[in-house]
Protein backbone atom coordinates (compact mmCIF):
# COMPACT_ATOMS: atom_id res chain seq x y z
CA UNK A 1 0.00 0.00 0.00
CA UNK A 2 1.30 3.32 -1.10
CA UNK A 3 1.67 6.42 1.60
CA UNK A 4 -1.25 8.09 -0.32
CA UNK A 5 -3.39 5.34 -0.74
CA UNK A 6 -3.00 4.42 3.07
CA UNK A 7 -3.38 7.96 3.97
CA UNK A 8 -6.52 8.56 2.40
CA UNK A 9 -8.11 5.13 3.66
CA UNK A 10 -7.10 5.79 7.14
CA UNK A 11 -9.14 9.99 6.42
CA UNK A 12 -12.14 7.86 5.12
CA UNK A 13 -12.06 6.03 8.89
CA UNK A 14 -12.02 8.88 10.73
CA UNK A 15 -14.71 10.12 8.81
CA UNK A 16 -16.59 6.84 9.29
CA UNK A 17 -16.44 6.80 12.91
CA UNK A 18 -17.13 10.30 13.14
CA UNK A 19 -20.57 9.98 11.42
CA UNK A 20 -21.39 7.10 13.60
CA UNK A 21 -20.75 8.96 17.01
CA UNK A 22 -24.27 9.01 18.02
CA UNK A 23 -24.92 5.11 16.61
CA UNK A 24 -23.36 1.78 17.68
CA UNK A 25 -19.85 1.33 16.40
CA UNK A 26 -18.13 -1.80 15.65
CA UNK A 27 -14.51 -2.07 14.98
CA UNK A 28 -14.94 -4.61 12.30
CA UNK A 29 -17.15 -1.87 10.05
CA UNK A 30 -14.21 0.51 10.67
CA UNK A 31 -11.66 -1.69 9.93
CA UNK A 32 -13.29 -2.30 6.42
CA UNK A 33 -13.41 1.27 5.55
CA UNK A 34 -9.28 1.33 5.95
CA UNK A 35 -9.47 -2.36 4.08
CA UNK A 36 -7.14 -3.91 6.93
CA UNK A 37 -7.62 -6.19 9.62
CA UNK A 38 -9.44 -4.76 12.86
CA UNK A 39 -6.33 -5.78 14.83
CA UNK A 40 -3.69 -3.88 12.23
CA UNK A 41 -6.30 -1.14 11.78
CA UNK A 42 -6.24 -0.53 15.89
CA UNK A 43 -2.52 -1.20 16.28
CA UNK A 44 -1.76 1.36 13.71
CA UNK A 45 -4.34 4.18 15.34
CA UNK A 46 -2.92 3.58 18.68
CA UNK A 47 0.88 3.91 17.89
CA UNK A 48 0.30 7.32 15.66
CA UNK A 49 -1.87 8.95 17.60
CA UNK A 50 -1.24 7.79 21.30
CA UNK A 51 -4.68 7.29 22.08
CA UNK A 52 -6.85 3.72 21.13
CA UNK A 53 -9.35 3.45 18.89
CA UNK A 54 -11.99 2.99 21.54
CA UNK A 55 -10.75 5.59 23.91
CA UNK A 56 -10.75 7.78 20.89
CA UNK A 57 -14.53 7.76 19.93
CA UNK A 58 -15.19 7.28 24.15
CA UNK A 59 -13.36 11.55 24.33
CA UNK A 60 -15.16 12.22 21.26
CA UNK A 61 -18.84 11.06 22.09
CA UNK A 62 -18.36 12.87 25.43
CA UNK A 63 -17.00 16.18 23.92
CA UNK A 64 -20.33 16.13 21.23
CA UNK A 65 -22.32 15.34 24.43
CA UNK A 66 -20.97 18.51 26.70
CA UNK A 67 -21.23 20.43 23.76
CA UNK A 68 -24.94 19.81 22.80
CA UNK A 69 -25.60 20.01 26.92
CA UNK A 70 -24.38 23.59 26.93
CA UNK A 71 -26.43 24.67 23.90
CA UNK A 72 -29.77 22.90 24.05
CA UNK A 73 -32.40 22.11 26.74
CA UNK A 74 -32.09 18.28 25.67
CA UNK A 75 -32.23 16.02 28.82
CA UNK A 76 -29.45 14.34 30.31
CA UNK A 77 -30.59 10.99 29.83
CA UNK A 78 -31.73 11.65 26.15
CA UNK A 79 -27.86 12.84 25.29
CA UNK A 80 -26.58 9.69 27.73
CA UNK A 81 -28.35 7.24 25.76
CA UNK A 82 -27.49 9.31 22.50
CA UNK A 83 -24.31 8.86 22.85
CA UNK A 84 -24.38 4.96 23.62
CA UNK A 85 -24.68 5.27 27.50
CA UNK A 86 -26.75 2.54 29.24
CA UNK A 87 -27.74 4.54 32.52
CA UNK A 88 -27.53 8.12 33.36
CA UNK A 89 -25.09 6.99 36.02
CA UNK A 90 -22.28 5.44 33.60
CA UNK A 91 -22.77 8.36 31.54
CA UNK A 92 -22.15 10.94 34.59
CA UNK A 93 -19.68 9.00 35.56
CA UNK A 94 -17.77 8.72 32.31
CA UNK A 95 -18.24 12.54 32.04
CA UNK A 96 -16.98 13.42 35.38
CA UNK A 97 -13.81 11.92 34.98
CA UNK A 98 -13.22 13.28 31.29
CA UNK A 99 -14.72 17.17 32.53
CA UNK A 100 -14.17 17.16 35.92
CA UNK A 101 -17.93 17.79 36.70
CA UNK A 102 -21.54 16.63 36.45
CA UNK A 103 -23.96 16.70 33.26
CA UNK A 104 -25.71 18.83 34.74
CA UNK A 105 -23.01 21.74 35.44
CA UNK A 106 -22.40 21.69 31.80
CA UNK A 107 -25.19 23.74 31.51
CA UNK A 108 -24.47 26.72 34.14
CA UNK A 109 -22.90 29.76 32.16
CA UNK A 110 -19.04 30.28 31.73
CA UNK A 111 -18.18 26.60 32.91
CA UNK A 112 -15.19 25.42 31.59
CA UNK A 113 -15.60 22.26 29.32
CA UNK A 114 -12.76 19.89 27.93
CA UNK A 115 -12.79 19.39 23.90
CA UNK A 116 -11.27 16.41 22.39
CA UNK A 117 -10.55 17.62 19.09
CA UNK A 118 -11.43 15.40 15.77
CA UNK A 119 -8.15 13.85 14.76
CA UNK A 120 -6.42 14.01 11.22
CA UNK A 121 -3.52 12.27 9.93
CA UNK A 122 -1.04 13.75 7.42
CA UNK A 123 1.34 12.69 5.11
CA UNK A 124 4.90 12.86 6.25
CA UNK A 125 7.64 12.42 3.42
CA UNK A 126 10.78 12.35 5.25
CA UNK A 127 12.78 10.19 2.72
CA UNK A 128 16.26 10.90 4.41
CA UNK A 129 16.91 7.65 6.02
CA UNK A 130 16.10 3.61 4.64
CA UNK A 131 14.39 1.80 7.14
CA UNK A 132 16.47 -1.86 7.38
CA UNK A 133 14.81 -4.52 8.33
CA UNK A 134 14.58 -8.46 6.86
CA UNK A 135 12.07 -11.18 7.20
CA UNK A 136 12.84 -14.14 9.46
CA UNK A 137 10.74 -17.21 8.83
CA UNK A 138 10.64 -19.05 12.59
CA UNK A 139 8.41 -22.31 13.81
CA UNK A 140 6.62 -21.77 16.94
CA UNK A 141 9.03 -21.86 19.90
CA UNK A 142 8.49 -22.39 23.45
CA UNK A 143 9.21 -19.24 26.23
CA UNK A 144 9.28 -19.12 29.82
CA UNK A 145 9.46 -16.15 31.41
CA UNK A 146 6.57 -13.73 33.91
CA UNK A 147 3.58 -12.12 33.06
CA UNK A 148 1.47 -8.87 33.77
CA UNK A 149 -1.94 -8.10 32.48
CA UNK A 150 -2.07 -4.30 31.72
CA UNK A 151 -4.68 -1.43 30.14
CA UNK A 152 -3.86 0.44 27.58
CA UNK A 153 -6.21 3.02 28.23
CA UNK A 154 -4.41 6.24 28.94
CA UNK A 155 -1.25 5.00 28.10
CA UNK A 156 -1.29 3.06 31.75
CA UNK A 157 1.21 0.11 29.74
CA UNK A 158 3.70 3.12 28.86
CA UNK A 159 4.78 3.82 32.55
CA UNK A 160 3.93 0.32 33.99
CA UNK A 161 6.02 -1.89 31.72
CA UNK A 162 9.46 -0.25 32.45
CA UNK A 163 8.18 -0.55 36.06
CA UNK A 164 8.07 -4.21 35.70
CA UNK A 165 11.55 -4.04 34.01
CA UNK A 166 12.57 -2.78 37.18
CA UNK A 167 11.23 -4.83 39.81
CA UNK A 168 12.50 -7.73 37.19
CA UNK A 169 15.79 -6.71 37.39
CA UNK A 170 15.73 -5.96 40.98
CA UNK A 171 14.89 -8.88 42.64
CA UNK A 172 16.76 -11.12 40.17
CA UNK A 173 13.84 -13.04 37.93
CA UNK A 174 15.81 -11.12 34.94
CA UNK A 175 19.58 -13.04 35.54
CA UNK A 176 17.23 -16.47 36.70
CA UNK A 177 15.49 -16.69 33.92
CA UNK A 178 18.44 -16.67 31.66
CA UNK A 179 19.57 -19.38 33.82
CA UNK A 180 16.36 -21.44 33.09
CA UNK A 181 16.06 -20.98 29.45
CA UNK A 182 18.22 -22.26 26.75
CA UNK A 183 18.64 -18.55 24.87
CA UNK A 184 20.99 -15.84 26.21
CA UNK A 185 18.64 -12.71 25.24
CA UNK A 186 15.87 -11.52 26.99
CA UNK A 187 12.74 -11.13 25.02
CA UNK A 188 9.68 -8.05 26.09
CA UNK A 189 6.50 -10.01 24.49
CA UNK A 190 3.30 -8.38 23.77
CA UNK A 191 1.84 -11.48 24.45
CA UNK A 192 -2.00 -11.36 23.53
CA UNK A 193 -3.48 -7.31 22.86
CA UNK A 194 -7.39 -6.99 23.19
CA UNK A 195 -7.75 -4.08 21.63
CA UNK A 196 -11.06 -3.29 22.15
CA UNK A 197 -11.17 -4.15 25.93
CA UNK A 198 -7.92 -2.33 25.84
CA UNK A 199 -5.76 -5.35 27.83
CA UNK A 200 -2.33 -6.37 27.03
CA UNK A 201 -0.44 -9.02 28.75
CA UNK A 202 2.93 -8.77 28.50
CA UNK A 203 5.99 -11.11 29.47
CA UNK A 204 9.74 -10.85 30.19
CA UNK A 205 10.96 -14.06 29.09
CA UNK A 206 13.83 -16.40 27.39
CA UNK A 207 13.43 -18.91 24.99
CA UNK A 208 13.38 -22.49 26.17
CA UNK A 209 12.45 -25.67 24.87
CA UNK A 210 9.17 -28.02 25.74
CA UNK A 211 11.68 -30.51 27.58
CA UNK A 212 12.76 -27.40 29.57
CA UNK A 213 11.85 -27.35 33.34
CA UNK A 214 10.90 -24.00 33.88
CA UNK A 215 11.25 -23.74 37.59
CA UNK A 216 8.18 -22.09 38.45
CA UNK A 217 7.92 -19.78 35.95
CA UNK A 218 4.95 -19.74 33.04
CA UNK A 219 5.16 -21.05 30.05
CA UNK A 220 4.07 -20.38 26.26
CA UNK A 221 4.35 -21.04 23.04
CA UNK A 222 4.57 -18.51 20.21
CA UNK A 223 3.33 -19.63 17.17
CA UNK A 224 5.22 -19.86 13.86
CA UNK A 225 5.17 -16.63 11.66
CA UNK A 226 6.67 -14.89 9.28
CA UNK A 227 8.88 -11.68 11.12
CA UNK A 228 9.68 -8.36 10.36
CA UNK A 229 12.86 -7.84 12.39
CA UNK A 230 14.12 -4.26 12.55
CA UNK A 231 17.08 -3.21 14.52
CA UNK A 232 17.79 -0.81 16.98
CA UNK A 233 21.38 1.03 17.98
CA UNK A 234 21.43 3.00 20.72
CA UNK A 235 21.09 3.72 24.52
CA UNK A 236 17.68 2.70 26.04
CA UNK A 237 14.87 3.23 25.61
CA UNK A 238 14.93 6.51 23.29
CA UNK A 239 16.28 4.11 20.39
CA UNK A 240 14.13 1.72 20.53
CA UNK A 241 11.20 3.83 20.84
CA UNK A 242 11.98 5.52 17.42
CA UNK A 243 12.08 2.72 15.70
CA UNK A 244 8.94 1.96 16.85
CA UNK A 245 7.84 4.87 15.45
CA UNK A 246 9.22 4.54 12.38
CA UNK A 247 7.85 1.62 11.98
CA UNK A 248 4.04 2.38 12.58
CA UNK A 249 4.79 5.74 10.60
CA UNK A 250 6.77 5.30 7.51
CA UNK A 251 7.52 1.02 7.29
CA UNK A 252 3.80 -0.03 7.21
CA UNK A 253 2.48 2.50 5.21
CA UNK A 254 4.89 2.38 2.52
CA UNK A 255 5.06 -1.62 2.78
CA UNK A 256 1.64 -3.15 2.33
CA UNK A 257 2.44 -5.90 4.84
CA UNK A 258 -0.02 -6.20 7.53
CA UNK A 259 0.54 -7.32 11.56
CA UNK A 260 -0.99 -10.78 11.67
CA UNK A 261 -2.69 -9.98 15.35
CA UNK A 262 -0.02 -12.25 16.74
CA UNK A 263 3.16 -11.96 19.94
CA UNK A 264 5.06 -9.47 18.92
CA UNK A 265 8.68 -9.02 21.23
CA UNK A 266 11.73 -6.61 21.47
CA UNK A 267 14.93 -9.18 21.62
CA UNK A 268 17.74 -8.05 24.02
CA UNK A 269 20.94 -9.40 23.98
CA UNK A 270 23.32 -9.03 26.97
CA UNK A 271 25.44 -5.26 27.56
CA UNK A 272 25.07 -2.06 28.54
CA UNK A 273 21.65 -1.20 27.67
CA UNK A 274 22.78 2.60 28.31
CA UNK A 275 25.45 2.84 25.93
CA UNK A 276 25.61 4.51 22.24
CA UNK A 277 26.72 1.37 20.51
CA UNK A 278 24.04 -0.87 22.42
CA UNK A 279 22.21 -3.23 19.60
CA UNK A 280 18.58 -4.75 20.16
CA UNK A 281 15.82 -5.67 17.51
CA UNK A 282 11.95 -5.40 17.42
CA UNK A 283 10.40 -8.27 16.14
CA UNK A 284 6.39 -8.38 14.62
CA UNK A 285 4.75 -11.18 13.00
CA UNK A 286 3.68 -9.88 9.75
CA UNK A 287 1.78 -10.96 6.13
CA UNK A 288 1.74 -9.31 2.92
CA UNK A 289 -1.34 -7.87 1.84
C-alpha cells in the first residue's frame, strides 16, 4: 500500500467513525473502511496517535455530548443514551472523569468544558533515512518467562512496563530466567493485545524448549510466523522507541504488509543497555497484503 493510498483510507475512517458517534460502532465496520484487519487497523491508530481506537470515539462522544448540553435544553438521559450510554449513572460517571464535573453543570454559564478535538492524519515524506529490516521465517518456539496483564487506556502500559523491568531486574527473575532458558537474550512479548477491551499481557521471558523445566515460571508457546525484524542502535529506551515509530509511521504504510494480530517481542541481547553502541531488535509477525 502506497503512503497516499493508506493515507486517504485511514481519512475515510475517521470520517466513518465520526458519522457514527451518536450510533453503535463496531470495529470490524471501521476496519473495512481502511481495508485492513481490525487488529492492524487498531494497532496502527494507537501507535500514531497515542490514544486507542476505543478511547478515541469514548473523548469524542463525550466532547459532542458537553457540547450539545451547553447549547440545548435536551435532557441528560436523552444525550446519555445518544451517545451509547446505558444509565444516566455510567454516563455521569464517564463525564466526570473526562470534565471534571456533572452533566448537569455543563449547563451553568461560563463553565469550563474539555474538547477532544477530531483527529487528522497527514502525510509525512521524510525520505532521508532507509528503514532496514529483513524477514525471518521461525516455527513456533516455546518461552518461559513472567507475566502482567495491563490497560492500555491512557497510556497506563507506557509507565507500567518499564516498572516491571525494574522490579524484574531488581529482585533477580531477569539473571534467573536466563539461567532457566536455553537462549541468552531476553525477550519483552506483547503477548496477547485486546484491543477493544484495551488489555495487554505482556511477558519478560527467554526462549526455552518443551523438555525445559521451567522452575516455576509460566510457560508459552509462540506460534510460527513470518517476522519483520528491525534493529535498533542505541542507549535505552529513546532508540528503541523511534524505531517503533518509524515503523508504525513510515515502514507499514509504505510496505503493504499487515501485523498478523499475533506476539510481537523486542529481543535483548546481553550489555550495557545505556550505551551509544548498544544493539537490540523489534520483532512483529507480519503478512503481505
Amino acid at each position: 500500500m502506497a503512503d497516499l493510498e493508506w493515507l486517504i483510507r485511514m481519512k475515510d475512517a475517521l470520517d466513518y467513525m465520526e458519522s457514527k458517534m451518536t450510533e453503535p460502532l463496531r470495529i470490524e465496520d471501521v476496519a473495512k473502511v481502511a481495508h485492513v484487519s481490525p487488529f492492524h487497523f487498531q494497532r496502527m491508530f494507537a501507535m500514531l496517535t497515542g490514544v486507542t481506537v476505543a478511547d478515541y470515539i469514548r473523548k469524542r462522544r463525550l466532547t459532542l455530548a458537553a457540547q450539545e448540553l451547553a447549547i440545548s435544553k435536551i435532557r441528560v438521559l436523552d444525550v446519555a443514551l445518544k451517545y451509547g450510554y446505558e444509565s444516566p449513572e455510567a454516563f455521569a460517571k464517564a463525564f466526570r472523569k473526562a470534565h471534571g464535573l456533572t452533566p448537569s453543570s455543563a449547563r451553568e454559564p461560563g463553565v469550563q468544558l474539555k474538547a477532544f478535538p477530531r483527529l487528522s492524519f497527514h502525510l509525512s515524506l521524510k525520505g532521508d533515512q532507509e528503514m532496514e529490516y529483513k524477514i525471518v521465517e521461525k516455527p513456533a518456539f516455546t518461552v518461559i518467562g513472567k507475566s502482567m496483564e495491563v490497560t492500555t487506556r491512557d497510556g497506563e502500559n507506557l509507565r507500567r512496563i518499564p516498572e516491571f523491568w525494574n522490579e524484574c531486574n531488581a529482585d533477580g527473575t531477569s539473571d534467573k530466567l536466563i539461567e532457566v532458558g536455553t537462549g541468552k537474550d531476553w525477550l519483552g512479548i506483547c503477548m496477547s493485545m485486546d484491543m477493544e477491551k484495551e488489555l495487554l499481557s505482556y511477558w519478560i521471558g527467554v526462549e526455552g524448549t518443551p523438555e525445559t523445566d521451567p522452575q516455576g515460571y509460566e510457560t508459552a508457546v509462540i506460534p510460527a510466523a513470518s517476522w519483520a525484524v528491525f534493529t535498533s542502535a542505541g542507549p535505552m529506551p529513546d532508540a528503541i522507541q523511534k524505531v517503533w515509530q518509524r515503523i508504525f509511521q513510515e515502514w507499514f504504510p509504505g510496505t503493504g504488509y499487515e501485523h498478523t494480530g499475533g506476539p510481537e517481542f523486542e529481543l535483548y541481547p546481553p550489555g550495557d543497555t545505556g550505551a551509544e553502541d548498544y544493539v537490540c531488535e523489534v520483532w512483529i509477525p507480519v503478512l503481505k497484503k
